[in-house]
Protein backbone atom coordinates (compact mmCIF):
# COMPACT_ATOMS: atom_id res chain seq x y z
CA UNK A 1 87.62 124.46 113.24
CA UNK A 2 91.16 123.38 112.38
CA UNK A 3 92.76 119.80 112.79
CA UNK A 4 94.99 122.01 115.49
CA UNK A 5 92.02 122.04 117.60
CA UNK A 6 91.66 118.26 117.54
CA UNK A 7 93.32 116.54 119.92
CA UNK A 8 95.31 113.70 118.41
CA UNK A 9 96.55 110.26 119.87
CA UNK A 10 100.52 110.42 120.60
CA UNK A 11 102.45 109.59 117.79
CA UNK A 12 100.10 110.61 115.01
CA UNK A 13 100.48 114.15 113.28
CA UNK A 14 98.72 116.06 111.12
CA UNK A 15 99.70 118.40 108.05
CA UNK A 16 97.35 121.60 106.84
CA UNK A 17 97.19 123.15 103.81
CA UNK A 18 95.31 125.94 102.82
CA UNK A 19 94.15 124.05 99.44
CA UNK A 20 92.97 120.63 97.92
CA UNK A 21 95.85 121.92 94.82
CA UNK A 22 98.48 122.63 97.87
CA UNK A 23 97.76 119.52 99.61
CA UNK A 24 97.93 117.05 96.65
CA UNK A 25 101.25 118.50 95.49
CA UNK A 26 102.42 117.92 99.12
CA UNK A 27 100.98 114.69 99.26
CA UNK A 28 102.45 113.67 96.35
CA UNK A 29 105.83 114.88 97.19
CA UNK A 30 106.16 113.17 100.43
CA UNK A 31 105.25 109.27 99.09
CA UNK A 32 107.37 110.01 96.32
CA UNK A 33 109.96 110.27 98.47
CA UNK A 34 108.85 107.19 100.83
CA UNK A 35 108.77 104.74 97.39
CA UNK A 36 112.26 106.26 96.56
CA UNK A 37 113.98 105.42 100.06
CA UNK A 38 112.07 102.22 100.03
CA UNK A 39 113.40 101.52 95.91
CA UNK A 40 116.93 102.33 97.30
CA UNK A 41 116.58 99.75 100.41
CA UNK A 42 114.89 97.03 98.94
CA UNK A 43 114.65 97.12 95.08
CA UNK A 44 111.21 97.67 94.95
CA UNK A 45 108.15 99.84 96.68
CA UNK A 46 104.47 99.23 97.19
CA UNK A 47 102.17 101.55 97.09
CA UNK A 48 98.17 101.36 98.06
CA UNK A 49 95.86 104.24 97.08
CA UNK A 50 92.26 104.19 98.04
CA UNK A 51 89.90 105.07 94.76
CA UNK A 52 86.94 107.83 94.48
CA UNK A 53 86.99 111.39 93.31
CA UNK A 54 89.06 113.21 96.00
CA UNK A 55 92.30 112.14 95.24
CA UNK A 56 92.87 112.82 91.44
CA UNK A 57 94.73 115.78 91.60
CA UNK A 58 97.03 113.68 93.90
CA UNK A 59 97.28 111.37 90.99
CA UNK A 60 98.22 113.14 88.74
CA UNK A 61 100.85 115.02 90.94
CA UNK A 62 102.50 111.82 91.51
CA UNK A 63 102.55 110.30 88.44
CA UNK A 64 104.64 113.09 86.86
CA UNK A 65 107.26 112.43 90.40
CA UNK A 66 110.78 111.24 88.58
CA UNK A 67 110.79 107.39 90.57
CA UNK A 68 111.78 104.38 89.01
CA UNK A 69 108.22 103.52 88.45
CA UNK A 70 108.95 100.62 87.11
CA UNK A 71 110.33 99.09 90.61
CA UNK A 72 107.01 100.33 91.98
CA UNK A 73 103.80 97.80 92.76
CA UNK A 74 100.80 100.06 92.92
CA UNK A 75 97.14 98.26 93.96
CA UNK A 76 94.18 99.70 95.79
CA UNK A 77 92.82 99.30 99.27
CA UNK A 78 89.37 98.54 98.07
CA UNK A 79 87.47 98.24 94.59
CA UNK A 80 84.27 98.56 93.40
CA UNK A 81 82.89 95.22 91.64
CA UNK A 82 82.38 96.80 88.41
CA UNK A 83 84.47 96.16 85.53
CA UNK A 84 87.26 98.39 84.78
CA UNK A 85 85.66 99.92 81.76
CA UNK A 86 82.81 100.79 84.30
CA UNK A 87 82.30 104.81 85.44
CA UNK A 88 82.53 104.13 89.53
CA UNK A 89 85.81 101.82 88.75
CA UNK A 90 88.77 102.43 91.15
CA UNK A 91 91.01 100.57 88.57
CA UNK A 92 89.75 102.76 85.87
CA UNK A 93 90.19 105.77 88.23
CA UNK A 94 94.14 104.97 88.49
CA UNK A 95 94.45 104.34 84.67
CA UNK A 96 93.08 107.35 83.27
CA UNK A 97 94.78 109.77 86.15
CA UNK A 98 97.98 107.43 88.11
CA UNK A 99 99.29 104.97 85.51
CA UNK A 100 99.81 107.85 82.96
CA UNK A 101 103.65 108.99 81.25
CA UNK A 102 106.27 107.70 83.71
CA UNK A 103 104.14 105.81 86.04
CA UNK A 104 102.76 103.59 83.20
CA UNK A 105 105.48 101.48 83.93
CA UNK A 106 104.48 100.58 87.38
CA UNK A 107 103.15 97.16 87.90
CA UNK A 108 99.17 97.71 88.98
CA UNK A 109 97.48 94.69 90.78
CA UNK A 110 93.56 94.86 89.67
CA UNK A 111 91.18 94.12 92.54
CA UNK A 112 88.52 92.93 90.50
CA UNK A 113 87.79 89.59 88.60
CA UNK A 114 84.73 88.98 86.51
CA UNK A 115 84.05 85.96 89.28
CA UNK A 116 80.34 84.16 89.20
CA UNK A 117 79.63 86.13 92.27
CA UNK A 118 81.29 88.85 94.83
CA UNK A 119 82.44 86.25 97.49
CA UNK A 120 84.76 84.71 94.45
CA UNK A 121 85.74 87.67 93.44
CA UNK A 122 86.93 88.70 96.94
CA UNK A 123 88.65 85.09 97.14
CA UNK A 124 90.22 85.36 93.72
CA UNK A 125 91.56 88.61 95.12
CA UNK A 126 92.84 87.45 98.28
CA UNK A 127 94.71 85.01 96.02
CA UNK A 128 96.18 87.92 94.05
CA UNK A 129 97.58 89.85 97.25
CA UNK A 130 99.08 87.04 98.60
CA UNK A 131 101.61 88.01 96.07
CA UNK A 132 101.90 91.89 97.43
CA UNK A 133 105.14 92.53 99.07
CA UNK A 134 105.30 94.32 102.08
CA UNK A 135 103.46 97.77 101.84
CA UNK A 136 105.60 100.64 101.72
CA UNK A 137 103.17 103.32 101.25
CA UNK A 138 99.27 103.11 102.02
CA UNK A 139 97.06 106.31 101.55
CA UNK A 140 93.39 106.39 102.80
CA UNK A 141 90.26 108.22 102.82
CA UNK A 142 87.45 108.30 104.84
CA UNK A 143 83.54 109.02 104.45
CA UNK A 144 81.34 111.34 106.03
CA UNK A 145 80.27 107.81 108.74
CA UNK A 146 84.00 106.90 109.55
CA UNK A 147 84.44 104.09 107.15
CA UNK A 148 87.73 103.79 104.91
CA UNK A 149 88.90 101.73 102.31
CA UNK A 150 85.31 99.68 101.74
CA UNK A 151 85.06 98.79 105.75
CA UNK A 152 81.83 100.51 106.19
CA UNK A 153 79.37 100.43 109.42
CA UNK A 154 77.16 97.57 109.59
CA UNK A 155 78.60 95.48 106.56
CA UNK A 156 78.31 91.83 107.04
CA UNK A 157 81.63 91.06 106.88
CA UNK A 158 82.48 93.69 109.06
CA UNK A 159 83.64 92.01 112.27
CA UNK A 160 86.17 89.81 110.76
CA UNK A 161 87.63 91.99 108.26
CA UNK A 162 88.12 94.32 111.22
CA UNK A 163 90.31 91.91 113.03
CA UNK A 164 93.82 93.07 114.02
CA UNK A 165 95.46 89.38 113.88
CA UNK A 166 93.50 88.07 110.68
CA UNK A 167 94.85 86.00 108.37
CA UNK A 168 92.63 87.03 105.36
CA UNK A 169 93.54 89.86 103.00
CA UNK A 170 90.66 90.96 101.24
CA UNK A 171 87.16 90.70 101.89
CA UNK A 172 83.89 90.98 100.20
CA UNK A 173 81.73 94.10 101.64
CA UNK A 174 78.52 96.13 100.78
CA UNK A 175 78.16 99.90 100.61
CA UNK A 176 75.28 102.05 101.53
CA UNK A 177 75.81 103.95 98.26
CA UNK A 178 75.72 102.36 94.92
CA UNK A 179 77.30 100.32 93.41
CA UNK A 180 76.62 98.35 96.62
CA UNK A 181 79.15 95.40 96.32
CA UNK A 182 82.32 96.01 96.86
CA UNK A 183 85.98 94.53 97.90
CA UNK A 184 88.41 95.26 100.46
CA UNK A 185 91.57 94.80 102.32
CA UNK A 186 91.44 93.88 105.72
CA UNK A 187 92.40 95.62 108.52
CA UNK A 188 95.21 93.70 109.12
CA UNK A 189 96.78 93.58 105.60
CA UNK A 190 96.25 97.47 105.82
CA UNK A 191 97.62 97.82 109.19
CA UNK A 192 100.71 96.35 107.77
CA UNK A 193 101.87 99.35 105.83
CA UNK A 194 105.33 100.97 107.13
CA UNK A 195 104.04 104.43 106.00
CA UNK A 196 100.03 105.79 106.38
CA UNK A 197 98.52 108.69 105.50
CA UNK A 198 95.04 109.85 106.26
CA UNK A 199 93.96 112.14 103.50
CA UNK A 200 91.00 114.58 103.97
CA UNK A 201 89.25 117.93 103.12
CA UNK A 202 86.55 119.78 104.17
CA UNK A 203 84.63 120.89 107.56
CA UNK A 204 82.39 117.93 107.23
CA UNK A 205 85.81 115.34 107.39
CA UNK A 206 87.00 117.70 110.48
CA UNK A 207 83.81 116.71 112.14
CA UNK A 208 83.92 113.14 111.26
CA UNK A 209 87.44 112.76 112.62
CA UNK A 210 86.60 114.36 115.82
CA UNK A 211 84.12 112.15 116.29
CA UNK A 212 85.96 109.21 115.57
CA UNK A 213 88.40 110.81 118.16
CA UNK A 214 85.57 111.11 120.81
CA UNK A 215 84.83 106.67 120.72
CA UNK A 216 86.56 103.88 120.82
CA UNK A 217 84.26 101.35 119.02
CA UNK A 218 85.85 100.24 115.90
CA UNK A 219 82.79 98.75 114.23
CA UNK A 220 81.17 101.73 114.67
CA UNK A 221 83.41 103.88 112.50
CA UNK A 222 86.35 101.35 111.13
CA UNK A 223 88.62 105.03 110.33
CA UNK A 224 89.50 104.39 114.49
CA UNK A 225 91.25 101.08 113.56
CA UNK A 226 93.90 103.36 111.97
CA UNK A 227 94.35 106.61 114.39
CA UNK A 228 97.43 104.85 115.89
CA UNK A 229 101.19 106.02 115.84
CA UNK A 230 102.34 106.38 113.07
CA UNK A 231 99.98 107.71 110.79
CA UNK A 232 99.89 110.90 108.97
CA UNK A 233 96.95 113.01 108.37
CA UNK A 234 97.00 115.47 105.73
CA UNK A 235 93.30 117.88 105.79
CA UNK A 236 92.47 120.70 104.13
CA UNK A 237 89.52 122.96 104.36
C-alpha cells in the first residue's frame, strides 16, 4: 500500500519519498523555508517538534538549514517527565541532534520542571507556554494506536486535553509504554499552528492512518483531531 491509495479529507495532502534519508532532507527543507517567510513577516518563528527516535535525521537536516536561528523559538509538543540528562528525554533528544552549530542559537522552551509531582509539572508548564508566540511550524508523529504528541487512548486526562475550544495548554498524561508520565500540549494549543505536518514511515503507520481515516471518534485515536485542511503528511515506506 501507498498513502496514494488512502483516501484523504479535502484540503490535506500528502508527500512520498522513497526513503527515511529522502524524506528528512525534504522535511527539513520545507519548515526551513516556513520559519524563514514567517522570520521575514514577523521577526520571529516558532517551531514545535514532537520527540522520540524517528525524527533525528530530520534534526540534524535542519539544524545545518542557513535561518536566523536566533529569531527562532523551538519547544516540543510533548515531554517525557524525566530530567533532561535522562536517556528517553525529548529535551535531551533536541540538544544532542537540533540545537547543534547554527541552531544553538535558537531559544528552546524545556517542557519539564523538577515539580513535587506530574500535575505541577504540567501546570508549571502551562505557565511557560503562555509565553509561546503564535506557532509557525508544528511537526507530529503518531504511534502504532493513533495517538500523537502524548494524547494517547484512554489517558485520564484525555477528554479535556482533547477539547477543540480549551483554554489550557499543556496537560499532564500517562503512556502505555515507559516512562509512563508524561506532558503534553493540548489539542487546542496544537491546533493553533499556521503550518502542520504529519510525519510517518513504514507499512505499519500506513495502516494506522487508514484506520484513523475509516472513524471518526477522536478519543479513540487523538491523530483524527488533526486530519483537517491544512495539514501535510509526509510517509515513507
Amino acid at each position: 500500500m501507498a498513502i496514494s491509495n488512502l483516501k484523504l479529507p479535502q484540503g490535506v495532502s500528502a508527500h512520498e519519498f522513497k526513503s527515511p534519508v529522502l524524506l528528512a532532507d525534504g522535511l527539513a527543507l520545507q519548515v526551513a523555508k516556513q520559519l524563514s517567510d514567517a522570520i521575514d513577516a514577523r521577526g520571529t518563528a516558532t517551531l514545535v517538534v514532537s520527540g522520540g527516535r524517528s525524527p533525528v535525521v530530520f534534526f540534524q537536516n535542519l539544524a545545518k538549514q542557513k535561518l536566523d536561528w536566533s529569531k527562532v523559538v523551538v519547544t516540543l509538543a510533548d515531554e517525557r517527565w524525566v530530567p533532561v540528562e535522562h536517556a528517553d528525554s525529548n529535551a535531551g533528544l533536541l540538544k544532542r541532534y537540533l540545537l547543534q552549530g547554527l541552531a544553538a542559537k535558537a531559544q528552546f522552551l524545556s517542557l519539564y520542571s523538577a515539580s513535587a509531582n506530574l500535575e505541577q509539572a504540567a501546570e508549571q508548564a502551562d505557565r511557560l507556554l503562555a509565553e509561546l508566540p503564535a506557532i509557525d511550524v508544528l511537526v507530529l508523529g503518531m504511534g502504532d494506536d493513533g495517538h500523537t504528541a502524548s494524547l494517547f487512548p484512554n489517558s485520564p486526562n484525555l477528554a479535556d486535553a482533547l477539547k477543540s475550544d480549551g483554554k489550557r495548554r499543556c496537560y499532564p498524561m500517562l503512556a502505555p509504554t515507559v516512562p509512563h508520565q508524561r506532558l503534553t500540549m493540548s489539542r487546542a494549543l496544537l491546533a493553533s499552528a499556521k503550518h502542520t505536518v504529519l510525519s510517518i514511515s513504514g507499512q505499519s503507520k500506513l495502516t494506522t492512518l487508514s484506520a484513523a481515516l475509516a472513524g471518526d471518534d477522536v478519543a479513540a485515536m487523538p491523530i483524527r483531531a488533526f486530519l483537517q485542511p491544512t495539514l501535510e503528511i509526509y510517509w515513507c515506506p
